[in-house]
Every structure is written in structure tokens, then in C-alpha cells.
Protein backbone atom coordinates (compact mmCIF):
# COMPACT_ATOMS: atom_id res chain seq x y z
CA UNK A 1 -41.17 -20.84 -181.98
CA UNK A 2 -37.46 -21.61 -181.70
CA UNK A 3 -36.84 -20.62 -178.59
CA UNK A 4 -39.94 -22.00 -177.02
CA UNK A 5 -38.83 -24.84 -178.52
CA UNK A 6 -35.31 -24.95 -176.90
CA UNK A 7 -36.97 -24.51 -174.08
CA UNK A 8 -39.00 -27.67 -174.18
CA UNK A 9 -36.48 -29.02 -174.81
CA UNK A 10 -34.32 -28.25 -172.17
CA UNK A 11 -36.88 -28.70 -169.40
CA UNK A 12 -37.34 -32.34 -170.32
CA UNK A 13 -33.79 -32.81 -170.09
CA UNK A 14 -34.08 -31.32 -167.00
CA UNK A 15 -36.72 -33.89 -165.70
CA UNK A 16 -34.98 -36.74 -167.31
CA UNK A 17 -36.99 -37.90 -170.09
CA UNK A 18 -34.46 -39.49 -172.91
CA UNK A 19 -33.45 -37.69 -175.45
CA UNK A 20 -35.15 -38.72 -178.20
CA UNK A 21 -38.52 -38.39 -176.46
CA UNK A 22 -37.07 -34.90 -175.72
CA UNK A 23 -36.60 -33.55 -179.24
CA UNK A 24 -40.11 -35.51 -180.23
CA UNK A 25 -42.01 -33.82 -177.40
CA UNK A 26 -40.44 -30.17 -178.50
CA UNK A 27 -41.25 -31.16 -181.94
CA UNK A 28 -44.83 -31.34 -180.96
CA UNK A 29 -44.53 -28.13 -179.03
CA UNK A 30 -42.86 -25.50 -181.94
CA UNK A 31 -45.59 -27.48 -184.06
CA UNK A 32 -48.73 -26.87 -182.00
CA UNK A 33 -47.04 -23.46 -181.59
CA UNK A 34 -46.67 -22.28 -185.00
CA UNK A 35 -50.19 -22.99 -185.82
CA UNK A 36 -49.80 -23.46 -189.77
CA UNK A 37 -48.45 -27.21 -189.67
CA UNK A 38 -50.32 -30.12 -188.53
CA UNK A 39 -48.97 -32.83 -186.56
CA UNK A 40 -48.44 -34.74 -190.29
CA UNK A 41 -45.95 -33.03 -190.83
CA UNK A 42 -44.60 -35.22 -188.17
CA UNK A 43 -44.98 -38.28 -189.96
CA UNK A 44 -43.62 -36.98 -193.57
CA UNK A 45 -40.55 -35.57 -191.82
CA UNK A 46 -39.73 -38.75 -190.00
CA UNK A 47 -40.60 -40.84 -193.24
CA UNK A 48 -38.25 -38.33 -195.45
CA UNK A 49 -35.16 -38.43 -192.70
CA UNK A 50 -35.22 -42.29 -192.46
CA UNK A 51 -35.69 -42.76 -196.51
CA UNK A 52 -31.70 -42.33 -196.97
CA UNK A 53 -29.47 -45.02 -198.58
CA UNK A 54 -26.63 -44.45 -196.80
CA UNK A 55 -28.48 -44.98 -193.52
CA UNK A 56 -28.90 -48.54 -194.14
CA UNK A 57 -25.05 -49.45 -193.02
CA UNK A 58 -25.66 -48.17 -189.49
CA UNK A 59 -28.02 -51.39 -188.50
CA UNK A 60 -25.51 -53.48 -190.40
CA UNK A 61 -22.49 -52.05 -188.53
CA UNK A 62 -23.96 -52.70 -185.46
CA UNK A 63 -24.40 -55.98 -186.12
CA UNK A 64 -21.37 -56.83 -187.20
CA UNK A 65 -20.13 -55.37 -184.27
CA UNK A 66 -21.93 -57.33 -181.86
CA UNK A 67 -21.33 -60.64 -183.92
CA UNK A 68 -17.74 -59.72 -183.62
CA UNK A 69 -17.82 -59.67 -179.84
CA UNK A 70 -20.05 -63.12 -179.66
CA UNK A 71 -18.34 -64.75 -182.83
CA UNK A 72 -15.01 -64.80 -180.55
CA UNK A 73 -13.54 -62.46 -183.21
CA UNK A 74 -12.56 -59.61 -180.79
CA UNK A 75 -10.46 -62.22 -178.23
CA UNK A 76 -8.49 -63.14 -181.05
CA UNK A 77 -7.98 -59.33 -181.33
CA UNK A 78 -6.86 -58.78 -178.13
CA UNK A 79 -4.22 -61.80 -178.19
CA UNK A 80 -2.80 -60.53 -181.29
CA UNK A 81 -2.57 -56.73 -179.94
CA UNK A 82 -0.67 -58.26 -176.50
CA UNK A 83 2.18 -60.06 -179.26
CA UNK A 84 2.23 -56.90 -180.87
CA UNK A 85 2.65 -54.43 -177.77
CA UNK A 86 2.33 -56.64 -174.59
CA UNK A 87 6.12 -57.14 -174.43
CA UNK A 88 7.16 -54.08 -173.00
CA UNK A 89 6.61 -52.02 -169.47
CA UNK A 90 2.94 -50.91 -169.78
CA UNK A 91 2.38 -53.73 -172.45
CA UNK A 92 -1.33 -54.51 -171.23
CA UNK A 93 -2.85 -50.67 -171.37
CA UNK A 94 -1.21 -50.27 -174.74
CA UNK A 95 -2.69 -53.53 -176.05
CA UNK A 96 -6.31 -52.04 -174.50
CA UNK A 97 -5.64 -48.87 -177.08
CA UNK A 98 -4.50 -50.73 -179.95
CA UNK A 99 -6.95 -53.59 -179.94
CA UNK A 100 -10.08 -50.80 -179.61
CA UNK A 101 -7.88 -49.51 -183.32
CA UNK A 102 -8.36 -52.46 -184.34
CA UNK A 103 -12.10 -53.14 -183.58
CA UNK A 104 -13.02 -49.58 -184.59
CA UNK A 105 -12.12 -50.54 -187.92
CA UNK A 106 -15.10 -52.91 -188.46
CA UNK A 107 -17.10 -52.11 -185.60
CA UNK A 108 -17.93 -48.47 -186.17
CA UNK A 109 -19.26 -48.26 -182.44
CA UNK A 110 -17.64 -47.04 -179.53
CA UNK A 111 -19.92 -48.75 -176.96
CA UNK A 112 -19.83 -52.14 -178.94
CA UNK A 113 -15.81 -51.65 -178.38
CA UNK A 114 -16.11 -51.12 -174.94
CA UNK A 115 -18.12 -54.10 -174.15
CA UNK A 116 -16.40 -56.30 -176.68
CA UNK A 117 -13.15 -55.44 -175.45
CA UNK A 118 -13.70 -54.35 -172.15
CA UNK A 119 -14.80 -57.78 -170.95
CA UNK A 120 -11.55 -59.54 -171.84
CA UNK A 121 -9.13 -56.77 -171.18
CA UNK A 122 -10.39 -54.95 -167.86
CA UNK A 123 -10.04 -57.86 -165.77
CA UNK A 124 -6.38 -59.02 -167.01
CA UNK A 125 -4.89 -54.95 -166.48
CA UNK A 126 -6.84 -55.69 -162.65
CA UNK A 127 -5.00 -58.87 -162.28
CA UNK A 128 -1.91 -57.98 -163.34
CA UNK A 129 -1.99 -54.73 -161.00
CA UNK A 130 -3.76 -52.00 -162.66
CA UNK A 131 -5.61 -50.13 -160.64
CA UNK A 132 -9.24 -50.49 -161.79
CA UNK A 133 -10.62 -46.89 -161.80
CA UNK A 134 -7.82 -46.39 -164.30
CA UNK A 135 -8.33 -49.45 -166.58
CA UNK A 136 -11.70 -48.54 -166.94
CA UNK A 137 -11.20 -45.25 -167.96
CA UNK A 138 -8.54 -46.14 -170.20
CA UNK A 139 -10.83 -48.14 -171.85
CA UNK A 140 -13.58 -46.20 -171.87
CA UNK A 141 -11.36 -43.69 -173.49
CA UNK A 142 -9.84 -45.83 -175.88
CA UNK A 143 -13.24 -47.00 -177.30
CA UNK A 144 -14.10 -43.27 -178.51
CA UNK A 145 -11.61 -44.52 -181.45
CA UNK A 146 -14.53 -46.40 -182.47
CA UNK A 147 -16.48 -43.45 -183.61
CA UNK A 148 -13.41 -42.15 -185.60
CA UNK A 149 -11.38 -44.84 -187.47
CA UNK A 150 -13.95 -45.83 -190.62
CA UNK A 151 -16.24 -46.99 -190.91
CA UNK A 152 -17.98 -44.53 -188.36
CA UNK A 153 -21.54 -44.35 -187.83
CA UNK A 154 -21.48 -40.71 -186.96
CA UNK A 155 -19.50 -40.45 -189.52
CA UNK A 156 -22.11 -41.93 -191.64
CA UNK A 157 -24.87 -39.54 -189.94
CA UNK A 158 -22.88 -36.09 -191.20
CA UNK A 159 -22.24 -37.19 -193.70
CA UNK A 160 -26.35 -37.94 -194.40
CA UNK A 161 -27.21 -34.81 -192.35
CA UNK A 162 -24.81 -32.58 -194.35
CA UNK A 163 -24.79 -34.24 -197.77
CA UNK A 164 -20.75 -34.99 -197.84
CA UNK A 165 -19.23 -37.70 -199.49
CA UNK A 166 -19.08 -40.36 -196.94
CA UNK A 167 -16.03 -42.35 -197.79
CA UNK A 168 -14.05 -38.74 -197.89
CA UNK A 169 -14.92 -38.34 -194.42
CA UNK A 170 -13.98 -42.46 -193.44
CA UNK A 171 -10.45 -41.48 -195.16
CA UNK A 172 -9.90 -38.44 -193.51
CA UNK A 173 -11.09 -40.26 -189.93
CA UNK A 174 -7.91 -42.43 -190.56
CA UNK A 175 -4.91 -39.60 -189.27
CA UNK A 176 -7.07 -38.59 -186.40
CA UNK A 177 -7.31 -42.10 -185.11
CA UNK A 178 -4.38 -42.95 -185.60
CA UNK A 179 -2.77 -39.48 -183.84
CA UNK A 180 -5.00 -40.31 -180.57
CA UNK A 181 -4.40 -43.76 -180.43
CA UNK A 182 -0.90 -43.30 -180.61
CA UNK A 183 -0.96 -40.26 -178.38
CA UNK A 184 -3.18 -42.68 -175.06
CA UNK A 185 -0.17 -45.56 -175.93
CA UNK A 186 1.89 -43.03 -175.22
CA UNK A 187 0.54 -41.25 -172.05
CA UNK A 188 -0.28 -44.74 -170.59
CA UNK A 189 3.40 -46.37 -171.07
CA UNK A 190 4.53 -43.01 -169.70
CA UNK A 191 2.57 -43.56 -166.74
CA UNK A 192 3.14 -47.14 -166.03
CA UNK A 193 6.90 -46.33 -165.66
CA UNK A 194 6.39 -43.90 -163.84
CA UNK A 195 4.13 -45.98 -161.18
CA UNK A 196 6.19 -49.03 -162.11
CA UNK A 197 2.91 -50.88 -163.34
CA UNK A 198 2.77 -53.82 -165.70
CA UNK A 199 6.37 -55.00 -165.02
CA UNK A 200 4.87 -58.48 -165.26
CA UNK A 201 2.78 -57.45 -168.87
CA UNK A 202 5.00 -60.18 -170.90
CA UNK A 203 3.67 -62.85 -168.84
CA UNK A 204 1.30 -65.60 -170.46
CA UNK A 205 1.67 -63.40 -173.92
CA UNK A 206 1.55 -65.10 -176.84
CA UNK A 207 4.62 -64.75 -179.22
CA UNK A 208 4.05 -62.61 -182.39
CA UNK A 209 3.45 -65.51 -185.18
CA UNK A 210 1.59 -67.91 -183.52
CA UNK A 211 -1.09 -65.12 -182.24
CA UNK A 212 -1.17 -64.03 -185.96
CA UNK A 213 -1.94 -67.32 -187.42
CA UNK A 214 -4.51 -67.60 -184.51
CA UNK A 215 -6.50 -64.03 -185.22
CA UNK A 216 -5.22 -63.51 -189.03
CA UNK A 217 -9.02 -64.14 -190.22
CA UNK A 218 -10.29 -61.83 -187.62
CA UNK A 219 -7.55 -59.16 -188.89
CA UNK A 220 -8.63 -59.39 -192.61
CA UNK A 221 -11.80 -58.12 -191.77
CA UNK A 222 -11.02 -54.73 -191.66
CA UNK A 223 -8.43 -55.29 -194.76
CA UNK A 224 -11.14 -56.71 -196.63
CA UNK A 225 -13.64 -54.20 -195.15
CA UNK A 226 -11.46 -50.58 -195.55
CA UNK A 227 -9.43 -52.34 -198.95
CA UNK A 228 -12.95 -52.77 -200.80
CA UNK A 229 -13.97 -49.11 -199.60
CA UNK A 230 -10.84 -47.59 -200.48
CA UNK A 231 -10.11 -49.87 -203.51
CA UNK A 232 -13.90 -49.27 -205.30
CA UNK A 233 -15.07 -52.29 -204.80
CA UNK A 234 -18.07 -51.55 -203.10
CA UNK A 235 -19.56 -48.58 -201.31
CA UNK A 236 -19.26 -47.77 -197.70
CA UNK A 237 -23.11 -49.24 -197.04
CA UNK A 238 -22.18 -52.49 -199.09
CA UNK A 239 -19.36 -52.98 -196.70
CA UNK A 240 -21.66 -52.83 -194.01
CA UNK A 241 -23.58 -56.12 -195.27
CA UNK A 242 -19.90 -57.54 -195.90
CA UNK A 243 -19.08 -56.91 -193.01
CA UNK A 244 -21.70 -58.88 -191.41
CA UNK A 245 -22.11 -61.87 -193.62
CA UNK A 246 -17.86 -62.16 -192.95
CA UNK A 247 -18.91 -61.98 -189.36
CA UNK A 248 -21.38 -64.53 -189.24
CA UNK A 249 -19.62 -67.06 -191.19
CA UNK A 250 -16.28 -66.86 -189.17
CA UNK A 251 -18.04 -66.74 -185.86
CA UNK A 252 -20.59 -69.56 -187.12
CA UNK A 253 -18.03 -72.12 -189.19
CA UNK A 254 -14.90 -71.39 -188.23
CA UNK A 255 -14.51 -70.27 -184.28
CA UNK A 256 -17.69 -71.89 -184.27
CA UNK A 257 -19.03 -69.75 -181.11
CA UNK A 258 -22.16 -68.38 -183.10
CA UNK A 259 -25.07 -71.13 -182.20
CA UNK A 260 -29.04 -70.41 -182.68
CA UNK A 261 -28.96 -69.02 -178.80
CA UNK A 262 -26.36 -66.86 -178.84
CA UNK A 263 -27.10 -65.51 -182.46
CA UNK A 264 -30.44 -64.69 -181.45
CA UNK A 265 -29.27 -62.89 -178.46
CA UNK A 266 -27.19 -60.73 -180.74
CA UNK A 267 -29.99 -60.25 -183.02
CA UNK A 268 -32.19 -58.97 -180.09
CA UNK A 269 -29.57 -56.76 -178.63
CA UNK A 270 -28.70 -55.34 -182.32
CA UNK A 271 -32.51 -54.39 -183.56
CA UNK A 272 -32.71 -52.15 -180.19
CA UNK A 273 -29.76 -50.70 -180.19
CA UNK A 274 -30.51 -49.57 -184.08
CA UNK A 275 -34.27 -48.61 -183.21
CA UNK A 276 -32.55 -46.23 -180.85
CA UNK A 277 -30.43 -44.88 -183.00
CA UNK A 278 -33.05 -44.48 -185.47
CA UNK A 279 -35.70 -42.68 -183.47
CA UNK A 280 -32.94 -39.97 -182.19
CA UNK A 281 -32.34 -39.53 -185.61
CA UNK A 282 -36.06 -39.48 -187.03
CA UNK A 283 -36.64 -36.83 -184.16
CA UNK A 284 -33.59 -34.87 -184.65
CA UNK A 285 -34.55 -34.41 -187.86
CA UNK A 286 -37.39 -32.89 -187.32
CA UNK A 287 -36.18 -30.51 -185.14
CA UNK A 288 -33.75 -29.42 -187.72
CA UNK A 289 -36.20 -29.15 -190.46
CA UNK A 290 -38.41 -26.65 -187.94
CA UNK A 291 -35.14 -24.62 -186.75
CA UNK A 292 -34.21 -23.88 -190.77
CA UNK A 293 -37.95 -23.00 -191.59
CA UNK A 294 -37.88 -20.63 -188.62
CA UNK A 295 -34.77 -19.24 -190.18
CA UNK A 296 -32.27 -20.12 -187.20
CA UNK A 297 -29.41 -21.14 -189.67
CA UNK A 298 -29.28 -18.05 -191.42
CA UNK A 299 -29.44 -15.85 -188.25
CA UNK A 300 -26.71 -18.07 -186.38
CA UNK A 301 -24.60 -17.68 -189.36
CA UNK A 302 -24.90 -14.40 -189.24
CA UNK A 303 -24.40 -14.13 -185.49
CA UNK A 304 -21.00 -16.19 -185.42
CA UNK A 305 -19.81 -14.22 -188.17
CA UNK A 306 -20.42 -11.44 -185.99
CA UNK A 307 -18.95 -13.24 -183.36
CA UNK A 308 -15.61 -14.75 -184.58
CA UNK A 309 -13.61 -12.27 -186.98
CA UNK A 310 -11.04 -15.47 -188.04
CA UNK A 311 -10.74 -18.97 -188.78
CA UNK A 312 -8.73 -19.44 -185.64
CA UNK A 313 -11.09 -17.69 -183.37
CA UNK A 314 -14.52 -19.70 -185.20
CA UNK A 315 -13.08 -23.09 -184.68
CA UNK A 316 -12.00 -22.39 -181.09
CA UNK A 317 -15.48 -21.23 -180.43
CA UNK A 318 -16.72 -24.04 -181.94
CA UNK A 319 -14.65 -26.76 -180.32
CA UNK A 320 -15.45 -25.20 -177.22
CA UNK A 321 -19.20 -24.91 -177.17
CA UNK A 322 -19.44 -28.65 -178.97
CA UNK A 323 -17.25 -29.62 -175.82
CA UNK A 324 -20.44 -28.75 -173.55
CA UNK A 325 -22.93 -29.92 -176.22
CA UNK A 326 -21.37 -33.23 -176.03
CA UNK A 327 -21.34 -34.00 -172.30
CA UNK A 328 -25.11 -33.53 -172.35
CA UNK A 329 -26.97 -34.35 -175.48
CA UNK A 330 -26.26 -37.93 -177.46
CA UNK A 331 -24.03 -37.68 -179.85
CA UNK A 332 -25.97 -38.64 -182.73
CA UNK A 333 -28.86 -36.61 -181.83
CA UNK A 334 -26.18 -33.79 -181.72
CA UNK A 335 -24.32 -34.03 -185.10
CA UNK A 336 -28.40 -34.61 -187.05
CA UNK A 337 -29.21 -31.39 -185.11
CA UNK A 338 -26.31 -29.41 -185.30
CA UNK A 339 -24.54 -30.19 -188.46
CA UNK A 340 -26.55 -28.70 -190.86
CA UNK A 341 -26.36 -25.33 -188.97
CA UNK A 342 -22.78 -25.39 -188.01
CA UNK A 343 -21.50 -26.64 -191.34
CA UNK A 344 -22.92 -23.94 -193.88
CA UNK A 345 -20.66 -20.94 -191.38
CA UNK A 346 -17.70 -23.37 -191.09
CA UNK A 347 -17.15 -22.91 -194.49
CA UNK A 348 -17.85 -19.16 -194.32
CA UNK A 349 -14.92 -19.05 -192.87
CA UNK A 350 -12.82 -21.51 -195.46
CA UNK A 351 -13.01 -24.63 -193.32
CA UNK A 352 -13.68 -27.76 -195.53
CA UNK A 353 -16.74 -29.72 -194.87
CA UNK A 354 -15.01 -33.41 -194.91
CA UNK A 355 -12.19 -31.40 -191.93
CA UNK A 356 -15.14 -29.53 -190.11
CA UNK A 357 -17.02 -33.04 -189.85
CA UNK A 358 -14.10 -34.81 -188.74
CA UNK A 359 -13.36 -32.22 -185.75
CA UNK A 360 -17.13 -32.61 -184.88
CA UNK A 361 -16.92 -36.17 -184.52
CA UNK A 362 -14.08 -36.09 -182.64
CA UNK A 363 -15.71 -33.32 -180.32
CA UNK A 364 -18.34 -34.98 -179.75
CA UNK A 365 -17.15 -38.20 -179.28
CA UNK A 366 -15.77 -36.82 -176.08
CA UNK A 367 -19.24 -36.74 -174.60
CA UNK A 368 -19.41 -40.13 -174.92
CA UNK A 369 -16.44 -40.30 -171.88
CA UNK A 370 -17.39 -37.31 -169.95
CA UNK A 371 -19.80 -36.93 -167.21
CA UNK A 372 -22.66 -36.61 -166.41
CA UNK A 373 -23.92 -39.01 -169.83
CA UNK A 374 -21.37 -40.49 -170.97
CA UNK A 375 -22.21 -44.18 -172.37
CA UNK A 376 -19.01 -45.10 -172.71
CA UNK A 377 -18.34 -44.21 -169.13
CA UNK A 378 -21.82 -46.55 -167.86
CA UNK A 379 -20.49 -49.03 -169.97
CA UNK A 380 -16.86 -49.29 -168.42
CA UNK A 381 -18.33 -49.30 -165.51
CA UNK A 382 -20.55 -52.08 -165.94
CA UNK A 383 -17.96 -54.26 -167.26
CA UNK A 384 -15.47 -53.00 -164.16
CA UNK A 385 -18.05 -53.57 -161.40
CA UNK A 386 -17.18 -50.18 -160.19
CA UNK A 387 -19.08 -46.80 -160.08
CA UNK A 388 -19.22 -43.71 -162.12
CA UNK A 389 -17.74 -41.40 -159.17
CA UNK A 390 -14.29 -43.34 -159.12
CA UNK A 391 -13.70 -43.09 -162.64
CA UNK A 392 -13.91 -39.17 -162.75
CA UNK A 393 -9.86 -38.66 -161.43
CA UNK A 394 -8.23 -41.04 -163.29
CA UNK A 395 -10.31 -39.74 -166.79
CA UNK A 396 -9.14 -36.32 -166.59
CA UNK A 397 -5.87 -37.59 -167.77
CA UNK A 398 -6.89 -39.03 -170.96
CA UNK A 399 -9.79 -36.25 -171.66
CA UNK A 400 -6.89 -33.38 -171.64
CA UNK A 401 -5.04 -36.23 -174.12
CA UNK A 402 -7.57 -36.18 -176.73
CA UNK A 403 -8.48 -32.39 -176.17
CA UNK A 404 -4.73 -31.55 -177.12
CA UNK A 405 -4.90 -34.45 -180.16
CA UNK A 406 -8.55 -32.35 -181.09
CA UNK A 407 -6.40 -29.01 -181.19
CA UNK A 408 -4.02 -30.42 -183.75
CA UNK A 409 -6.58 -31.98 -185.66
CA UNK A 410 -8.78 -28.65 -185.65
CA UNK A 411 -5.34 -26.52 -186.66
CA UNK A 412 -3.75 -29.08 -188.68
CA UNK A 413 -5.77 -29.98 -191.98
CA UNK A 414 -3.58 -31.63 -193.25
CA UNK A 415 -3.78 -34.77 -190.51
CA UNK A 416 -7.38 -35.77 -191.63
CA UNK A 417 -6.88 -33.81 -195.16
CA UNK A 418 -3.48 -35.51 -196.66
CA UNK A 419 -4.62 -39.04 -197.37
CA UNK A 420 -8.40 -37.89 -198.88
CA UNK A 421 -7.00 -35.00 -201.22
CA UNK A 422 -4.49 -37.80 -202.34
CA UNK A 423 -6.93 -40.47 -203.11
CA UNK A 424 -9.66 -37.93 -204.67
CA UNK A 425 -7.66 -35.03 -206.29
């Protein structure tokens, strides 16, 4: 059933049908197939995957996100990222980097960072000489940091798919953020002095203080946000709700940019992107729940351990095949499907489950800037005017970037382990 299953799968992949109508549709196949389940088993399975508390932040998240971006919140962002880093040679493509850190940090979506960002920041690198293929894949790029910094919905899906503690796995996405942001600020001041771009960065930027006082309400989000997490105040999924209401009310009263029209745009544009999200999971589900009754978790485990006699040798197998996994199949749809199977001979081999989900993530997250479906890549290209084919040169760059910060992540433990065993143990 399993492999007719993959199968199915596979071929409507092949013939383009989305993903989530993928999975469903080989759902119905290893279903019909097996013969002693009927097609309620459908409906309980999608009912039980969706009935999960911790599920309830990734709606709010999104939102918050997108009222971010309309609320004016993410401009003020940007201004306050070009004081910070604008100054120097390269001053512009750092800012890009450090403003998506910042975003992340509320936003818990890479393609609401993109857009959000994207649209303020792709046209001023253009303007002040950037070439364009690269801007857009540097922010493309710099957007994955969205799926990694907390709050995280991936993060948030392993952590429901897996049953880990979810705000162990936002502390522990704090190093690995941080270590890739810092590593693309790098590689892109690096390169602009070396092609003696952004010698004119410091112009029009805003001196450190006043951009402060301008954007400090849109900076205590994410204090208020990550301090109430971290401090006990409230749960990760509470924050979500926080984060929203905060949202609302700055973008509404304050910066007043949030009317009726524009809030109901958001509104609109945040209940599909979460019905999306939902139905990959619902369906992804599903096909995990008919993989483990066919047994496939306990035979893969048995097969890698076969297959890998050491830790080093597992998680280089593992990085590597969730490398491919990621350029095709949606990352969420990946880590409901995968985790669970991966996870249980991860720790066979003395990996812990809040490090193993953090290297997924960050795996994975590279699908989102890798052709041939790569979201973040459409969506830098949407915002750049510019196609898909142009982008793929100037990416590779920043792909081998995060690949080497993955390899230290995956080898080091201690960068996403250091903080959480100090707050929890």
C-alpha cells in the first residue's frame, strides 16, 4: 500500500496537481487499496490532525504578519535597520538581512517577510546600483530567517507533528538565526567591496536616534512578543493573539494606515493563506497516519540504522536527502510527513529531538529558495519584476552560505542547544 501510495503520489506531482491535492488524492488511493478502511477514516483523521491547541497560533501569526506589512510596521523596520547598518560600504544589503531578523521575530513567515520587506527594500538596493537578480535573491534568501528565528510556524508544526515542547524549539531557533544572518551580512559586505557596490548606501539614511524613536513601537513587538514567551507570561499560541491585537492597534491608532479597506484586504489574504496551510497539513496527516499503520517507520528505522553506522554519517544522510525533499515538496507538508518518521531514528542515534527539529527546519527552509518551487523565489520575483531564470546565478552564492551555516548547526549542538538547556535545565 505504501509504495503504491508513493507512487500516486509522485505521478501527480509529476502532472502538476498541488500538493495538498497530491497527498489527499494518494490518501484515497492506499485507502481504496487496503480494503479494510473506509473513506471515514478520511474525515476522523483530518478532524483529529486539525483538533491541536498549539495549531491555533499559525492563523494568528499570519495575521499579524500581514498586518505588520499593511499597518506600516515593517517600513519603520527597515529605516531603523539602515541607522543601524546602512552607514557602511554594502550598508543597504546588510540592512535587507537584518530587517528580515527583525520581522522573523513576529512574523513567523518567510513569504510574509519577503513581500513585507521586499517591496520597500528591492527597489532602493536597484536604485542605488544593485544589480537586481542579486537583490532579489538576497532577499529571497534572507526571508528563510523567517521560518527560523521564533516564533516559527514550522517550528510550531514539529513541534505538533512530533510532540516536542514548542518554546524549546523557538529558543533553540534563536543561535541558528542569528549564525546565518550574520553569516549573508557578511558574504554580502564582502561582496559589495569587492564589486565596489553601495558606496553611496549612507545617503538619505536616517541617523540612529531619530529612526529609533520613529520605529521603537514597531521594535517592542518582538520584545514584548519573545520577553512574554521566554519570561512565562504566556504561551507561544497566546503570543500569537498578542501579537495580532498589538498589530492592529499600532497599525489602526497610531501609524494609522489600517482603515476598513485595507484591513479587510488583509483579512482576505490571511484566511487563504491559513486554509492552505491547513489543508497540507490535514492531508499530510493522513498520509502519515497510513505510512505508520503500514509499518514504514519501523522498517525505515531499521533500514537507516542499517544504513548509517554513526551519528556523523546519519545526519549527513539526512541533511542531504532533506536537501532534495525540500526543493520539491512544501515545506510544511514535508516536516507533518516526515517528522514523525525521521525523528524516532534521529534519536537512535543520540540526536536530541528539539536539535534534530531545528536542523530540519533549517533544511527545509532551503526549499523555500531553491528551484524548481521555491515560494520565496516566485515571491522575489514578483516584487523585482524579474524572472525565475535570472535569479538562479546570483542564488548559488547564498544557498552554499546557509548550507555551510546548516553544517555547523547539524555538528554543533551546542549553537541551537546552549540557550534552551540554560533556560530549562
Amino acid at each position: 500500500m505504501s509504495q503504491l501510495m508513493l507512487l500516486a503520489m509522485l505521478l501527480f506531482f509529476v502532472i502538476t496537481v498541488p500538493v495538498a491535492v497530491s497527498v489527499g488524492l494518494a490518501n484515497i488511493v492506499g485507502i481504496n487499496w487496503d480494503g479494510r478502511m473506509t473513506m471515514l477514516v478520511l474525515a476522523q483523521q483530518m478532524y483529529a490532525s486539525m483538533d491541536k491547541y498549539p495549531l491555533v497560533a499559525v492563523p494568528f501569526f499570519i495575521l499579524a504578519g500581514n498586518l505588520m506589512e499593511a499597518g506600516g510596521i515593517s517600513e519603520r523596520m527597515v529605516e531603523f535597520a539602515k541607522s543601524v547598518v546602512g552607514g557602511m560600504q554594502g550598508g543597504l544589503a546588510c540592512s535587507c538581512v537584518l530587517t528580515c531578523m527583525i520581522f522573523a521575530a513576529v512574523a513567523g513567515s518567510s513569504v510574509a517577510t519577503t513581500f513585507a520587506v521586499g517591496a520597500i527594500l528591492i527597489p532602493a538596493m536597484v536604485k542605488h546600483g544593485y544589480p537586481r537578480p542579486f537583490a532579489a535573491s538576497l532577499q529571497a534568501t534572507s526571508a528563510e530567517l523567517g521560518v527560523i528565528i521564533p516564533p516559527s510556524i514550522p517550528l510550531i508544526l514539529f513541534a505538533v507533528s512530533t510532540d516536542t515542547s514548542v518554546g524549546e524549539l523557538f529558543i533553540a531557533g534563536i543561535g541558528p538565526g542569528l549564525l546565518i544572518g550574520g553569516a549573508l551580512m557578511l558574504y554580502v559586505w564582502l561582496y559589495a567591496r569587492r564589486h565596489q557596490l553601495g558606496t553611496l548606501d549612507a545617503q538619505h539614511r536616517m541617523p540612529l536616534w531619530p529612526a529609533f524613536k520613529q520605529a521603537w513601537l514597531a521594535l517592542l513587538m518582538p520584545v514584548i512578543i519573545l520577553g512574554g514567551i521566554y519570561g512565562g507570561v504566556f504561551t507561544p499560541t497566546e503570543a500569537s493573539a498578542i501579537a495580532v491585537v498589538y498589530a492592529w492597534l499600532v497599525g489602526t491608532f497610531v501609524y494609522r494606515r489600517l482603515d476598513h479597506k485595507v484591513l479587510r484586504r488583509t483579512l482576505h489574504r490571511s484566511v487563504i493563506s491559513t486554509a492552505v496551510i491547513m489543508f497540507i497539513i490535514a492531508n499530510a496527516s493522513i498520509f502519515g497516519f497510513l505510512l505508520n499503520r503500514a509499518g514504514i517507520p519501523s522498517a525505515l528505522g531499521h533500514w537507516l540504522g542499517g544504513l548509517f553506522d554513526s551519528q556523523l554519517t546519519f545526519l549527513l544522510g539526512v541533511n542531504a536527502a532533506l536537501f532534495v525533499v525540500g526543493m520539491f515538496i512544501e515545506t510544511s507538508a514535508s516536516i507533518v510527513v516526515l517528522a514523525p518518521l525521521l525523528l524516532p531514528v534521529a534519536m537512535q542515534f543520540g540526536v536530541d529531538p528539539v536539535h534534530f527539529g531545528i536542523i530540519m527546519v533549517v533544511n527545509l527552509a532551503l526549499g523555500m529558495v531553491t528551484p524548481p518551487f521555491g515560494v520565496n523565489l516566485f515571491a522575489a520575483c514578483s516584487v523585482a519584476g524579474i524572472s525565475l531564470e535570472r535569479l538562479i546565478r546570483p542564488l548559488i552564492p547564498f544557498v552554499l552560505v546557509v548550507v555551510a551555516c546548516l553544517l555547523l548547526i547539524s555538528y554543533v549542538p551546542s549553537i541551537s542547544l546552549l540557550v534552551r538547556d540554560w533556560v530549562y535545565r
